[in-house]
Protein backbone atom coordinates (compact mmCIF):
# COMPACT_ATOMS: atom_id res chain seq x y z
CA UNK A 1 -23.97 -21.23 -24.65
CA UNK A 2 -20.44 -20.81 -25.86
CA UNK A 3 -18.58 -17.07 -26.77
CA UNK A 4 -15.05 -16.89 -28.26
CA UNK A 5 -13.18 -14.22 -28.51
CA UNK A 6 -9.42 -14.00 -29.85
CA UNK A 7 -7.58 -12.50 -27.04
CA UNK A 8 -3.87 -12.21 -26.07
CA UNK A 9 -2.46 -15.27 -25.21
CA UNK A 10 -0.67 -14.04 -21.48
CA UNK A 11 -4.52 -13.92 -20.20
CA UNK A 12 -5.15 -17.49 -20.40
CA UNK A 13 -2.92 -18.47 -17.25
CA UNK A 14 -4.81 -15.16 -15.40
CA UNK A 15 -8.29 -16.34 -16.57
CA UNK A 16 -8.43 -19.91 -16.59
CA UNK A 17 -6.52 -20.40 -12.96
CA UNK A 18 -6.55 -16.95 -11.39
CA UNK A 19 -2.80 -16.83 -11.45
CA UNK A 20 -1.44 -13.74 -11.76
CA UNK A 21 2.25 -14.86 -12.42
CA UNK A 22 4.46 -12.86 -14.78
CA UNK A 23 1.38 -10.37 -15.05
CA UNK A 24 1.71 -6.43 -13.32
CA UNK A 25 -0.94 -4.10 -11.97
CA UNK A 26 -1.52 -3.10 -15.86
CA UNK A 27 -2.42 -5.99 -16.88
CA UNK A 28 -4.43 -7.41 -14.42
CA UNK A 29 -6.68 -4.23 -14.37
CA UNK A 30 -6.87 -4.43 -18.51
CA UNK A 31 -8.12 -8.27 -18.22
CA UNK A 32 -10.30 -7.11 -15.44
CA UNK A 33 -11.97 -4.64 -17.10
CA UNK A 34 -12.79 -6.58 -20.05
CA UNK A 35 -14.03 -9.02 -18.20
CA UNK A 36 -16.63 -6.82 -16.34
CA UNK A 37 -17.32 -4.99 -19.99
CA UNK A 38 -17.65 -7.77 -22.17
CA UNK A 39 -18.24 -11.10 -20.42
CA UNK A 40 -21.30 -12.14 -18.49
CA UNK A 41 -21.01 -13.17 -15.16
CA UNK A 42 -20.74 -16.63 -14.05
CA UNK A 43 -18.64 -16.92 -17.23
CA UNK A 44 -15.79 -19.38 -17.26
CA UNK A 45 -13.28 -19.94 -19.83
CA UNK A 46 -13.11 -23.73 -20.46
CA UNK A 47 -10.75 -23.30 -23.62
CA UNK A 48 -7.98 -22.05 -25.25
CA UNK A 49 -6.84 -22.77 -28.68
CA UNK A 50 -3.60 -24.03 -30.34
CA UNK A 51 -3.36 -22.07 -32.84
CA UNK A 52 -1.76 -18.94 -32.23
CA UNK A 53 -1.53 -15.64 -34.19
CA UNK A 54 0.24 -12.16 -33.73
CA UNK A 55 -2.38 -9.50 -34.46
CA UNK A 56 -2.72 -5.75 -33.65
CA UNK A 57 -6.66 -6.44 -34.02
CA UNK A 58 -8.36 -8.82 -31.30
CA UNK A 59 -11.15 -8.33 -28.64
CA UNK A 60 -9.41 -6.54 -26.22
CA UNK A 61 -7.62 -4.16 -28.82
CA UNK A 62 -9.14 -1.53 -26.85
CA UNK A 63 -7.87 -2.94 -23.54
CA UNK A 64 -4.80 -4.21 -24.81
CA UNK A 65 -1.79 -3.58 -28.14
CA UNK A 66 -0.99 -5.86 -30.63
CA UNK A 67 0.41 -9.42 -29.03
CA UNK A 68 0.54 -13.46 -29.77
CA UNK A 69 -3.56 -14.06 -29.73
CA UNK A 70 -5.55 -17.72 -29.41
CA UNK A 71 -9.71 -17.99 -29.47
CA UNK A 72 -10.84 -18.25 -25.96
CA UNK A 73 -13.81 -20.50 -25.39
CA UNK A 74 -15.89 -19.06 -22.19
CA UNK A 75 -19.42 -21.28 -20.82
């Protein structure tokens, strides 16, 4: 089974690899917490997209303002 979710584009480094370049404590915990609210475990995210859109409304808005946002394909 396959979710996507549009989701700021500086998490896909973070998520895919677990590399926390560029990132600080703020963003790390706001990735981390969606993660444990939204995804289910075991999750992995096996794609991102190319196309790329600034939007204030995405699905981490509550975790995280307006930025550059791609769909996010987790398995």
């Amino acid at each position: 089974m396959n979710d996507k979710f549009h989701l700021p584009l500086t998490w896909a480094c973070y998520l895919m690899y677990g590399d926390k370049t560029g990132l600080d404590t703020h963003e790390i915990e706001a990735i981390d917490c969606w993660c444990e609210e939204i995804l289910d475990k075991g999750m992995t995210l096996t794609n991102v997209s190319e196309e790329i859109i600034f939007t204030k409304y995405h699905d981490a808005d509550n975790y995280w303002l307006a930025d550059d946002c791609a769909e996010f394909t987790f398995m």
